[in-house]
N, C-alpha and C. Protein backbone atom coordinates (compact mmCIF):
# COMPACT_ATOMS: atom_id res chain seq x y z
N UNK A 1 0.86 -1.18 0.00
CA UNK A 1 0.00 0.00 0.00
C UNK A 1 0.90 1.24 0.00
N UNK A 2 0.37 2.46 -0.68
CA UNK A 2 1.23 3.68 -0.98
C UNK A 2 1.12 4.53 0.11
N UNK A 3 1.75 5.12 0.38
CA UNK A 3 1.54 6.44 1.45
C UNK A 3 0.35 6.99 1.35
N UNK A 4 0.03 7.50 0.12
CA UNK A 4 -1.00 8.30 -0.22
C UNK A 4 -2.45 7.58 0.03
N UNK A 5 -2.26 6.19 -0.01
CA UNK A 5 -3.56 5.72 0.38
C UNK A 5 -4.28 4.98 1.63
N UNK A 6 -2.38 4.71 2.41
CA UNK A 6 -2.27 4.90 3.92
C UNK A 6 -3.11 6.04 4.37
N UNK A 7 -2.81 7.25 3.94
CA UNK A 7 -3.25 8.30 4.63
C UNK A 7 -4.58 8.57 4.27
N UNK A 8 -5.00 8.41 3.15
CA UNK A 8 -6.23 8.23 2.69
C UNK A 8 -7.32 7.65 4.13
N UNK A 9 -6.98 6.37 3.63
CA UNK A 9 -7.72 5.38 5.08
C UNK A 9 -7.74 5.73 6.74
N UNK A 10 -6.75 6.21 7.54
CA UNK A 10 -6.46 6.72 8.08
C UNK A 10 -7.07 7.97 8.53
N UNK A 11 -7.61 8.56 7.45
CA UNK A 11 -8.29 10.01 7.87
C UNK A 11 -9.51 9.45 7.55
N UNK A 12 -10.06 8.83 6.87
CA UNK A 12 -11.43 7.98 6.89
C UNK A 12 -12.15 7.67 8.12
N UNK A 13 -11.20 7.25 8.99
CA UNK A 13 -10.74 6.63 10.39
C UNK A 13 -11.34 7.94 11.27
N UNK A 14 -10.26 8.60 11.00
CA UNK A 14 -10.11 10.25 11.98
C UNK A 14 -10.93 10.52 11.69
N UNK A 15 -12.07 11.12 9.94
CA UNK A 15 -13.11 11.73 10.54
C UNK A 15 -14.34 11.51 11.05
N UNK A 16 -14.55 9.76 11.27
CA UNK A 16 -15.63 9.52 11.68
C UNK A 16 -15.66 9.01 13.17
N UNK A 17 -14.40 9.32 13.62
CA UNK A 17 -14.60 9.48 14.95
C UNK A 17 -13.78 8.16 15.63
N UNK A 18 -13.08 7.59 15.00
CA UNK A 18 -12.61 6.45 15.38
C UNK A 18 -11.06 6.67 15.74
N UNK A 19 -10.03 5.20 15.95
CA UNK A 19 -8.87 5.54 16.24
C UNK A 19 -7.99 4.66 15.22
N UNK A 20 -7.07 5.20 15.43
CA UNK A 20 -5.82 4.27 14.57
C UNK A 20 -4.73 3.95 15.19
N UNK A 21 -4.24 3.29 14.67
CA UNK A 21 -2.64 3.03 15.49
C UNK A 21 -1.42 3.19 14.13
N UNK A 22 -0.24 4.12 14.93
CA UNK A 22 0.13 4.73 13.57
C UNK A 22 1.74 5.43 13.97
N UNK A 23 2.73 5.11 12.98
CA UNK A 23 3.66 5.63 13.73
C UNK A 23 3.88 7.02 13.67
N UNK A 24 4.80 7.52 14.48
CA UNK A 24 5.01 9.26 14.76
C UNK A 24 6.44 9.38 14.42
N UNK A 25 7.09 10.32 14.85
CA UNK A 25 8.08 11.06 14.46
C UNK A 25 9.20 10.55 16.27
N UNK A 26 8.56 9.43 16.89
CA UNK A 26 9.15 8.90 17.81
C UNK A 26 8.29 7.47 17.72
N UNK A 27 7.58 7.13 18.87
CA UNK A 27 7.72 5.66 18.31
C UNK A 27 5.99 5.45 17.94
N UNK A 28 5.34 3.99 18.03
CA UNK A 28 4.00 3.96 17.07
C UNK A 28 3.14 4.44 18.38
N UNK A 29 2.16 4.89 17.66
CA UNK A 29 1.27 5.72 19.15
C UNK A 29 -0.65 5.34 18.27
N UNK A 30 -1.48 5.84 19.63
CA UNK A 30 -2.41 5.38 19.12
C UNK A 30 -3.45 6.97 18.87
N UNK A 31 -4.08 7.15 17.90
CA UNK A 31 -4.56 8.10 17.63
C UNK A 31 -6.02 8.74 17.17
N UNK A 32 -6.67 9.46 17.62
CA UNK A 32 -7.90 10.45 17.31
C UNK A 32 -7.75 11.90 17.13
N UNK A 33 -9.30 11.65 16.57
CA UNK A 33 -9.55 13.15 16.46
C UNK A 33 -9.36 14.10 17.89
N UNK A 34 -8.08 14.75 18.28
CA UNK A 34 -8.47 15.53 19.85
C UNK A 34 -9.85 16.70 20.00
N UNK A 35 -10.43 16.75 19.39
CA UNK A 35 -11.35 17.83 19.47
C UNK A 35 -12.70 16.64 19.26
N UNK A 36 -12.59 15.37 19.38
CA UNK A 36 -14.19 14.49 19.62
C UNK A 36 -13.56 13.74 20.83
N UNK A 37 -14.91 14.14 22.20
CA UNK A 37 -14.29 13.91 23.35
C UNK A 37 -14.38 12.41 23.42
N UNK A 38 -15.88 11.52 22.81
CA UNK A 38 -15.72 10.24 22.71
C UNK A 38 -14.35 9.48 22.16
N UNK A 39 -14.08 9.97 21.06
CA UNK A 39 -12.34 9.14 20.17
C UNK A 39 -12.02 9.21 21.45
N UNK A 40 -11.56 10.26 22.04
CA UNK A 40 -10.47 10.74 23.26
C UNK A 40 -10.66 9.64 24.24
N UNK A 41 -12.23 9.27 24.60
CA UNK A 41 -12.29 8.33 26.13
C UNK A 41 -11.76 7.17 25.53
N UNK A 42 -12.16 6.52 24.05
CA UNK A 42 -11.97 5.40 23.66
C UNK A 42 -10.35 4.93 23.55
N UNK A 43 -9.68 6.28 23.47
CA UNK A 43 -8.13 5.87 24.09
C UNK A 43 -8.05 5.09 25.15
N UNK A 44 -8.29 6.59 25.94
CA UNK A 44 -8.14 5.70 27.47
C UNK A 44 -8.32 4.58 27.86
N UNK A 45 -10.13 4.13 27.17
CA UNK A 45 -10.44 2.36 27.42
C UNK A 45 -9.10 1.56 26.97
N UNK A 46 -8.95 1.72 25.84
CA UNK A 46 -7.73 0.55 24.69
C UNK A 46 -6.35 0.91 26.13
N UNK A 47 -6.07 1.85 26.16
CA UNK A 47 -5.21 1.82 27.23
C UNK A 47 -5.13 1.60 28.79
N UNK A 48 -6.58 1.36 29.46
CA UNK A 48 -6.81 1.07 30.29
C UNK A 48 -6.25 2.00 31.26
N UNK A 49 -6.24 3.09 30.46
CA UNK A 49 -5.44 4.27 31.20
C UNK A 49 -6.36 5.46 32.08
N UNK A 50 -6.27 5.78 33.38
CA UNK A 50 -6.68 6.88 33.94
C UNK A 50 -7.33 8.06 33.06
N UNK A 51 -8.44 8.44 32.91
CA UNK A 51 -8.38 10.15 32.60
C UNK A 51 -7.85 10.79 32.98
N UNK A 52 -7.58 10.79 34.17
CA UNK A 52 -6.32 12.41 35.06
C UNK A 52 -5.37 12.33 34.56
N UNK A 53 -4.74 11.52 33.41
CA UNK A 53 -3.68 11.85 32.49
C UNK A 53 -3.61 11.93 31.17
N UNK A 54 -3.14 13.23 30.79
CA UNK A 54 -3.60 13.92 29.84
C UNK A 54 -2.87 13.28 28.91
N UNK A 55 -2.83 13.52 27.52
CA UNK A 55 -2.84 13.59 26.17
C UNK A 55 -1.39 13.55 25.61
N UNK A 56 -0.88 13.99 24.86
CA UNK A 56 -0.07 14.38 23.52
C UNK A 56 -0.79 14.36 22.59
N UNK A 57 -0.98 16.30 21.96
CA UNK A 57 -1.74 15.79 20.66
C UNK A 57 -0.04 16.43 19.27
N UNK A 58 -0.27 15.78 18.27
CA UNK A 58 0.22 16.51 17.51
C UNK A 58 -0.13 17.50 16.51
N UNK A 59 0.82 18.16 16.58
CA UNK A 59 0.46 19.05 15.29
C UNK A 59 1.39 19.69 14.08
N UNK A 60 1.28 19.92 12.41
CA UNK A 60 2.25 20.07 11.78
C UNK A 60 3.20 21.07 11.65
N UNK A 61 2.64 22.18 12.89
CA UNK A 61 3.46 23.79 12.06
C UNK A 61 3.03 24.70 13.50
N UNK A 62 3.56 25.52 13.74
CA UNK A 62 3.52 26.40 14.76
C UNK A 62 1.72 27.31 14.49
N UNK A 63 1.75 27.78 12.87
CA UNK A 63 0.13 27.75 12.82
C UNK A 63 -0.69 26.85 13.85
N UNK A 64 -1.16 25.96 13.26
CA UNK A 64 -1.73 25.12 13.96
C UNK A 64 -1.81 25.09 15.44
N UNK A 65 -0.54 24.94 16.08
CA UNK A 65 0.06 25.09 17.49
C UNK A 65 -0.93 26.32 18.06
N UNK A 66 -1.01 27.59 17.26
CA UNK A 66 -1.78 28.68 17.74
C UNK A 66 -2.86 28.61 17.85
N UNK A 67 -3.60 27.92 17.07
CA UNK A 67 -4.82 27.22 17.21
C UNK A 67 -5.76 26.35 18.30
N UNK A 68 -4.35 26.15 19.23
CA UNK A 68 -5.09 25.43 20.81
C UNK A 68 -4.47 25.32 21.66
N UNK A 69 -4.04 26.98 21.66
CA UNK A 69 -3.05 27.36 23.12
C UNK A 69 -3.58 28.80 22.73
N UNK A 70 -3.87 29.31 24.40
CA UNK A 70 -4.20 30.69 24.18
C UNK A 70 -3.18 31.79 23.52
N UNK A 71 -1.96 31.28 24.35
CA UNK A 71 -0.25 32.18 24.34
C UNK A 71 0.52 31.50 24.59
N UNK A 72 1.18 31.20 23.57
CA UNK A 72 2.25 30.48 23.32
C UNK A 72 3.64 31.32 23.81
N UNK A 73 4.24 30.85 25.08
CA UNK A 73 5.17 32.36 25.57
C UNK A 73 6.58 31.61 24.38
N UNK A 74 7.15 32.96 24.42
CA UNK A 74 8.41 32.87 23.52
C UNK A 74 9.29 32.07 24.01
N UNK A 75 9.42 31.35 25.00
CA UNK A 75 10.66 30.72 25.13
C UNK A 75 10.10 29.57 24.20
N UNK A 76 9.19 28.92 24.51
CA UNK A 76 8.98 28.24 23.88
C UNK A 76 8.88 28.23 21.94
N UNK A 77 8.60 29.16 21.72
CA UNK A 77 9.29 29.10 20.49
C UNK A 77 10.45 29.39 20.35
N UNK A 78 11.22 29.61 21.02
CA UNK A 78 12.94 29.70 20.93
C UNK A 78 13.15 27.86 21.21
N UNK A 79 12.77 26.95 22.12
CA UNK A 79 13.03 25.71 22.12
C UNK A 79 12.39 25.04 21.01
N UNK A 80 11.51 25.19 20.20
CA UNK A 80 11.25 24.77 18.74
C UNK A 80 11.90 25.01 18.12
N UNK A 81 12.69 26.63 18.12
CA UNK A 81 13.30 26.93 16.71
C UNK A 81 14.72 25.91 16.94
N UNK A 82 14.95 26.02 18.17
CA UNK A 82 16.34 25.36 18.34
C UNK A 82 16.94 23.58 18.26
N UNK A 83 15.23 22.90 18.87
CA UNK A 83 15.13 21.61 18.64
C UNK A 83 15.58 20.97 17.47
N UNK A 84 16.20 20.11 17.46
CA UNK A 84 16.41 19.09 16.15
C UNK A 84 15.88 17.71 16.77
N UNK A 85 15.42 17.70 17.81
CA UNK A 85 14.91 16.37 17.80
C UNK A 85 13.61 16.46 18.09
N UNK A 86 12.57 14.98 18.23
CA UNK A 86 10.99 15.49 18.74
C UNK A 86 11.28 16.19 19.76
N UNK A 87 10.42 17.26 20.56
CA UNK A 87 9.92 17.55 22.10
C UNK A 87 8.86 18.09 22.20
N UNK A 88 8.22 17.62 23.13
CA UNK A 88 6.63 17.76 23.57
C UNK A 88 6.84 18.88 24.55
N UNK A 89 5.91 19.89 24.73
CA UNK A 89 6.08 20.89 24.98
C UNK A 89 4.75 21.22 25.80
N UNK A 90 4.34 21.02 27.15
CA UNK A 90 2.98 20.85 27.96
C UNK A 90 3.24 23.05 27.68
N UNK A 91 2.23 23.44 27.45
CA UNK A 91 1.26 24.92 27.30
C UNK A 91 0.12 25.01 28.30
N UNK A 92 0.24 25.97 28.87
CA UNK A 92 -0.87 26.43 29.76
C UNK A 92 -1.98 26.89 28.50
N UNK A 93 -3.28 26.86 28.61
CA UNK A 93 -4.20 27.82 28.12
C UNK A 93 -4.93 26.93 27.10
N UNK A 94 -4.84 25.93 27.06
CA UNK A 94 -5.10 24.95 25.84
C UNK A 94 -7.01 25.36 25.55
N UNK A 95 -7.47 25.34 24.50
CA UNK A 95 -8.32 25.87 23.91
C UNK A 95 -8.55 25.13 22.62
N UNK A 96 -10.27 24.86 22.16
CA UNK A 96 -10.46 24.15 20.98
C UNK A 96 -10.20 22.65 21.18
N UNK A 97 -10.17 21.93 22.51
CA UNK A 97 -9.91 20.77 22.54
C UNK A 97 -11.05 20.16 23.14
N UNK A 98 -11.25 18.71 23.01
CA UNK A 98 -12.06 18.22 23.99
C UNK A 98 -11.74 18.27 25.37
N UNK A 99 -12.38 18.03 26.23
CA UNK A 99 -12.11 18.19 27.66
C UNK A 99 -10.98 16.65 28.08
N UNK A 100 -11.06 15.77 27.57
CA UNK A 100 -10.94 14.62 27.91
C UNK A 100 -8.49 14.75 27.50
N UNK A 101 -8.53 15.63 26.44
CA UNK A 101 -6.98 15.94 26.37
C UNK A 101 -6.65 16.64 27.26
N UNK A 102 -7.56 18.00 28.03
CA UNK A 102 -7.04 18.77 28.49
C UNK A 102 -6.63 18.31 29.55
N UNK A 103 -5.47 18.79 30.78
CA UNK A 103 -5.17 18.59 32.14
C UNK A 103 -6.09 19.41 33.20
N UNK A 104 -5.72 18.80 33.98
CA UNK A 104 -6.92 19.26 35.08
C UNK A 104 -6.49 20.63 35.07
N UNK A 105 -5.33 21.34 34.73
CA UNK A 105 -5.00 22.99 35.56
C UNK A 105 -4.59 23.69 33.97
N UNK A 106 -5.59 22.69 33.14
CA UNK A 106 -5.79 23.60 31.57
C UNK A 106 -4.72 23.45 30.67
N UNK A 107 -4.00 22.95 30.85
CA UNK A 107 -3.07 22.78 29.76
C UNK A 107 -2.92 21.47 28.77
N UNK A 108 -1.96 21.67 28.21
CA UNK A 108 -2.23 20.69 26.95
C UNK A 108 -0.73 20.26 26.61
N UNK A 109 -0.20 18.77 26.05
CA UNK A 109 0.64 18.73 25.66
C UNK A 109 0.95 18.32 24.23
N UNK A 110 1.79 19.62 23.61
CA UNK A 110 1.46 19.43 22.33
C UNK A 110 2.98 19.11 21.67
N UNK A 111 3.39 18.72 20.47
CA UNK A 111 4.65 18.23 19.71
C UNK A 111 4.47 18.75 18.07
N UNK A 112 5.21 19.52 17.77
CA UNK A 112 5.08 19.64 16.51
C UNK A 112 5.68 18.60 15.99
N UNK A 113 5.22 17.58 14.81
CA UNK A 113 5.35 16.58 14.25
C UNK A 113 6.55 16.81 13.51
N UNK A 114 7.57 15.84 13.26
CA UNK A 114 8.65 16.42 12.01
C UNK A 114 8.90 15.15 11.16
N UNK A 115 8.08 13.80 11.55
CA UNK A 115 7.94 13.10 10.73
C UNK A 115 7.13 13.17 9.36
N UNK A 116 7.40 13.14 8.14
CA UNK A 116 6.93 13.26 6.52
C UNK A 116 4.90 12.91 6.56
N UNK A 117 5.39 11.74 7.59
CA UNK A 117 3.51 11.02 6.99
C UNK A 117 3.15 11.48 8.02
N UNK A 118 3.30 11.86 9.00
CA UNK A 118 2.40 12.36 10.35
C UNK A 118 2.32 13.68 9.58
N UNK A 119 3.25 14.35 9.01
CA UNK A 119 2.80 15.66 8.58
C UNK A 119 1.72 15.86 7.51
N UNK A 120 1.99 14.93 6.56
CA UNK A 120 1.19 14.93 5.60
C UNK A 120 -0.50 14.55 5.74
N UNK A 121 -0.44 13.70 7.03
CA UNK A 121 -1.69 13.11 7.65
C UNK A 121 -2.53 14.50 8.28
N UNK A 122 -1.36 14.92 9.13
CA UNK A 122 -2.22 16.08 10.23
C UNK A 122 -2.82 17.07 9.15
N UNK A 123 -1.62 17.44 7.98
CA UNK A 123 -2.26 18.45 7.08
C UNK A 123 -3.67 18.49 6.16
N UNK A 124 -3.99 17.05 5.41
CA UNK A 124 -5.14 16.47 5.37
C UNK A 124 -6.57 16.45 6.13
N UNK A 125 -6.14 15.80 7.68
CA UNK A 125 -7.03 16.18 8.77
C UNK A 125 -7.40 17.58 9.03
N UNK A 126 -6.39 18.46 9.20
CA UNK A 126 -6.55 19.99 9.02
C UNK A 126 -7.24 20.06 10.75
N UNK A 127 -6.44 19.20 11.33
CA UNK A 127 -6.45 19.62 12.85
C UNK A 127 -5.31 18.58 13.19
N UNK A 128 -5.25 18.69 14.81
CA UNK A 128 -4.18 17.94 15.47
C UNK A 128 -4.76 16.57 15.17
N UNK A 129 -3.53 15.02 15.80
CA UNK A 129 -4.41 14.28 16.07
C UNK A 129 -3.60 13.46 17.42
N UNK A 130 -4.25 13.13 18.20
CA UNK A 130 -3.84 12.51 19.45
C UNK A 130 -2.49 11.42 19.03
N UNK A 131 -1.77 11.43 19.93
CA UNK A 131 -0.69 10.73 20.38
C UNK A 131 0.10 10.11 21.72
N UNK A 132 -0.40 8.62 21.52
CA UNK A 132 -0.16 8.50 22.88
C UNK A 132 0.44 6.87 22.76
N UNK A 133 1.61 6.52 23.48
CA UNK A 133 2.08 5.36 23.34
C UNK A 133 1.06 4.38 23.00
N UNK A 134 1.72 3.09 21.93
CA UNK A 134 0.18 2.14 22.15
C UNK A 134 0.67 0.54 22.47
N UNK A 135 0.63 1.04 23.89
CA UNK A 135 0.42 -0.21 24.94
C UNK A 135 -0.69 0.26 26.30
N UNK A 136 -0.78 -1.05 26.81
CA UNK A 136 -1.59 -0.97 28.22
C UNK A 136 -0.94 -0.09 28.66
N UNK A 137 -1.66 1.32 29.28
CA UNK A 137 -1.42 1.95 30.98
C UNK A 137 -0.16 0.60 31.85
N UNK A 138 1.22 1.24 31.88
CA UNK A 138 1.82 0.35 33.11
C UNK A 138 2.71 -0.52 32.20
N UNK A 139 2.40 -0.86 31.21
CA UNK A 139 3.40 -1.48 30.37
C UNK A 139 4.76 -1.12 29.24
N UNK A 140 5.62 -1.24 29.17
CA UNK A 140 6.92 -0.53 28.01
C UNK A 140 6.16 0.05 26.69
N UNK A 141 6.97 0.96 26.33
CA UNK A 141 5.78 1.29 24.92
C UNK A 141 7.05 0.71 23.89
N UNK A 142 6.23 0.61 22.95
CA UNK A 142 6.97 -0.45 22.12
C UNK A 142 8.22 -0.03 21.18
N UNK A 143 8.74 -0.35 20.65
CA UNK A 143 10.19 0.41 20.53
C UNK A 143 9.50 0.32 18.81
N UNK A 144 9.16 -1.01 18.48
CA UNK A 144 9.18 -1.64 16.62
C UNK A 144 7.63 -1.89 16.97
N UNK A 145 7.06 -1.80 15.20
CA UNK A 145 5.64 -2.56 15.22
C UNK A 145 5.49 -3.73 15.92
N UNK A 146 6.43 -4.58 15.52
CA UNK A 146 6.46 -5.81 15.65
C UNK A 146 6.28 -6.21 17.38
N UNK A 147 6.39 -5.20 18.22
CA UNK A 147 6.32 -5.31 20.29
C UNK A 147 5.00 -4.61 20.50
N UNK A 148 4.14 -4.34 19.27
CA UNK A 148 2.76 -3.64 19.59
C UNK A 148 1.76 -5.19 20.08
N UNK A 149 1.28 -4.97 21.44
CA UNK A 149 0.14 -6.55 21.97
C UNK A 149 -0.63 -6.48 20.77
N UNK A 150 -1.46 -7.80 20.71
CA UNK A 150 -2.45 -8.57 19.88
C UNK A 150 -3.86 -7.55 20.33
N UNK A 151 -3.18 -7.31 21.88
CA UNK A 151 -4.77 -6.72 21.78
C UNK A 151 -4.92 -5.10 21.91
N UNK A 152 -3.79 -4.64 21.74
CA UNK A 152 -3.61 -3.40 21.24
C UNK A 152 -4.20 -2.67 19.24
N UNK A 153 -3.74 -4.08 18.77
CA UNK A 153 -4.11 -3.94 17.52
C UNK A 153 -5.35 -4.18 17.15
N UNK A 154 -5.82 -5.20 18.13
CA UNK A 154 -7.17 -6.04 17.55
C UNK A 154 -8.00 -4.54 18.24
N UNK A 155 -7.77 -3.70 18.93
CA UNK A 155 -8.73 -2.98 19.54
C UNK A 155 -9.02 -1.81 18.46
N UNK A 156 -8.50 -1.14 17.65
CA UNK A 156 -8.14 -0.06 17.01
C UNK A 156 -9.01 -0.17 15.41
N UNK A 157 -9.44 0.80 14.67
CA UNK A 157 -10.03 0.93 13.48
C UNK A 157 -9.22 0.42 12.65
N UNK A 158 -8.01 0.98 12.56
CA UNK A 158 -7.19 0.89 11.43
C UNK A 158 -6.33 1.17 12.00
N UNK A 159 -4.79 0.61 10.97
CA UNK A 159 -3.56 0.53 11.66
C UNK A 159 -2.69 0.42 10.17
N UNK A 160 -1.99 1.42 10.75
CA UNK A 160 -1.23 2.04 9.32
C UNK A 160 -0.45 1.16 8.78
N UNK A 161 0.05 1.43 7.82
CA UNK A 161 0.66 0.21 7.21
C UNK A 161 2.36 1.10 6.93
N UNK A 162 2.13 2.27 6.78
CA UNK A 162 4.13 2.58 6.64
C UNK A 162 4.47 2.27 8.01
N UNK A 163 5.92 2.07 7.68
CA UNK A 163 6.59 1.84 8.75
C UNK A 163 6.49 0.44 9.70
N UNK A 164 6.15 -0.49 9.00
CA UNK A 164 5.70 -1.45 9.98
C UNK A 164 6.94 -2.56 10.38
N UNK A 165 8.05 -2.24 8.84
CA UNK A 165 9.06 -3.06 9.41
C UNK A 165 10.62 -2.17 9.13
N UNK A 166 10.00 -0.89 9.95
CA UNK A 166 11.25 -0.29 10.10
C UNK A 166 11.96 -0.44 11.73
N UNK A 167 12.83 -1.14 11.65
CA UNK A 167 13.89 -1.98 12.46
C UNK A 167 14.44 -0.71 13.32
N UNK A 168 14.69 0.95 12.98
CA UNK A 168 15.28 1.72 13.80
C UNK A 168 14.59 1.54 15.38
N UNK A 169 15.48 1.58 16.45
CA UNK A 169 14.86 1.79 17.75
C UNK A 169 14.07 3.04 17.69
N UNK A 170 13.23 3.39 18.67
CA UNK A 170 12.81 4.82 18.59
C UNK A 170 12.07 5.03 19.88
N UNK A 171 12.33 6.42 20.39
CA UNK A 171 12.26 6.24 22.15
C UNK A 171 11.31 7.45 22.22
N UNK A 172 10.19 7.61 23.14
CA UNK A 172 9.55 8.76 23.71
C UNK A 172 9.90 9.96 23.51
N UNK A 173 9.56 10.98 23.07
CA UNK A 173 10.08 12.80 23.19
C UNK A 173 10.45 13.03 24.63
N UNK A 174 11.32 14.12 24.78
CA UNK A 174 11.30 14.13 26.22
C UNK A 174 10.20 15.51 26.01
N UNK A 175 9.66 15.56 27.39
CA UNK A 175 8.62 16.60 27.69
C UNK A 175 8.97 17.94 29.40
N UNK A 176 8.80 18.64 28.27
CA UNK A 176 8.80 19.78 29.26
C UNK A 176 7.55 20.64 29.73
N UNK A 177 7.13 21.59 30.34
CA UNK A 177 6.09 21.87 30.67
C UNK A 177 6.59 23.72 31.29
N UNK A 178 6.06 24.46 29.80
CA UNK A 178 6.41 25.65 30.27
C UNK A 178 5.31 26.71 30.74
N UNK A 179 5.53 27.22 31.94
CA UNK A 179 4.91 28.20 32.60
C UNK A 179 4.43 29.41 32.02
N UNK A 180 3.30 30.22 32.11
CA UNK A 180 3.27 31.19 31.63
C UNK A 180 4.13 32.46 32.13
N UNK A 181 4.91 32.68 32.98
CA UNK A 181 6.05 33.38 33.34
C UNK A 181 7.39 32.78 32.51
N UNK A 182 7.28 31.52 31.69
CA UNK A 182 8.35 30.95 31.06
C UNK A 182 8.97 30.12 31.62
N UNK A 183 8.86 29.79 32.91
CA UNK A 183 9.60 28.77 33.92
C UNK A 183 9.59 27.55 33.21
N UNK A 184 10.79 26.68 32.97
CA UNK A 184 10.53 25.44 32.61
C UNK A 184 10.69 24.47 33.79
N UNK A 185 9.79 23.29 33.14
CA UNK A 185 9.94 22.50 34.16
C UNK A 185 10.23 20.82 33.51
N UNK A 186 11.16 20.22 33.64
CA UNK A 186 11.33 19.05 32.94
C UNK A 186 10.33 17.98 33.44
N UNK A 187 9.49 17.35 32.49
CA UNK A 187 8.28 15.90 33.17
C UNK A 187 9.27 15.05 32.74
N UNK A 188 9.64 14.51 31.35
CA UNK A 188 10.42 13.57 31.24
C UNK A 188 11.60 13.68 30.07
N UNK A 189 12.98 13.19 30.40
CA UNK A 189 13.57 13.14 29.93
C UNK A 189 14.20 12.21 28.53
């Protein structure tokens, strides 16, 4: 199957409210529409994961980014402009989302995408789309397709087909969480 019709299917997926499993610009993650609060809970179920923990959504371009953060303070675009690798970047003020991404004290954690098909996907969708390891709540997230559970996959709409036997390791973004005074604060490294 071609990229173009990967992504095709995939947003088929996204706009009717469903999820996919799909790789990112770090490792394969599981994904919705963030602005339909149902997609959003149906994460959580497949992950057996808490609501009181919020999200990663992505998005392709700092546009976008403006789109569901009230104020984006400048340091933080000084750590985008400077990044060469993924980093997730938690924003106070998050806006335009379902309730179910947001954190309890309003914020949001967002990643500008720099992988080719996540970009090309999000641009298509013409919104963010959720990102979140895809294993059980409590378990390793998977490094290769090939360490994604049976019942991780069997749970999901659709499940992309690039990337399925690309062999590179590939590890979590690290995440920071910047203050609206600019204070950073490291969550994970």
């Amino acid at each position: 199957m071609d990229n173009n019709e990967d992504i095709t299917q995939a947003l088929k997926v996204l706009r009717e409210g469903g999820v996919i499993l799909y790789p990112t610009d770090t490792i394969w993650g599981l994904g919705c529409d963030p602005t339909n609060d149902a997609a959003v809970k149906r994460i959580f179920r497949i992950k057996s994961r808490t609501d009181s923990k919020s999200l990663i959504i992505l998005v392709n371009c700092e546009a976008m980014l403006e789109r569901y953060v009230n104020n984006i303070p400048e340091v933080a675009r000084e750590v985008i402009a400077v990044s060469d690798q993924p980093i997730t970047i938690v924003y106070p003020g998050a806006k335009n989302l379902a309730p179910s991404v947001v954190a309890e004290d309003g914020s949001v954690a967002i990643r500008i995408c720099m992988d080719e098909f996540c970009q090309k996907l999000i641009e298509r969708f013409r919104k963010p789309i959720v990102s979140t390891s895809a294993n059980i709540s409590g378990h390793a997230a998977p490094a290769f397709f090939d360490d994604i559970s049976k019942e991780i996959i069997s749970s999901v709409d659709y499940v992309v087909h690039h990337k399925r036997d690309d062999r590179q390791k590939k590890v979590s973004s690290p995440v920071i969480k910047i203050e609206v005074n600019g204070v950073i604060k490291i969550i994970r490294k």
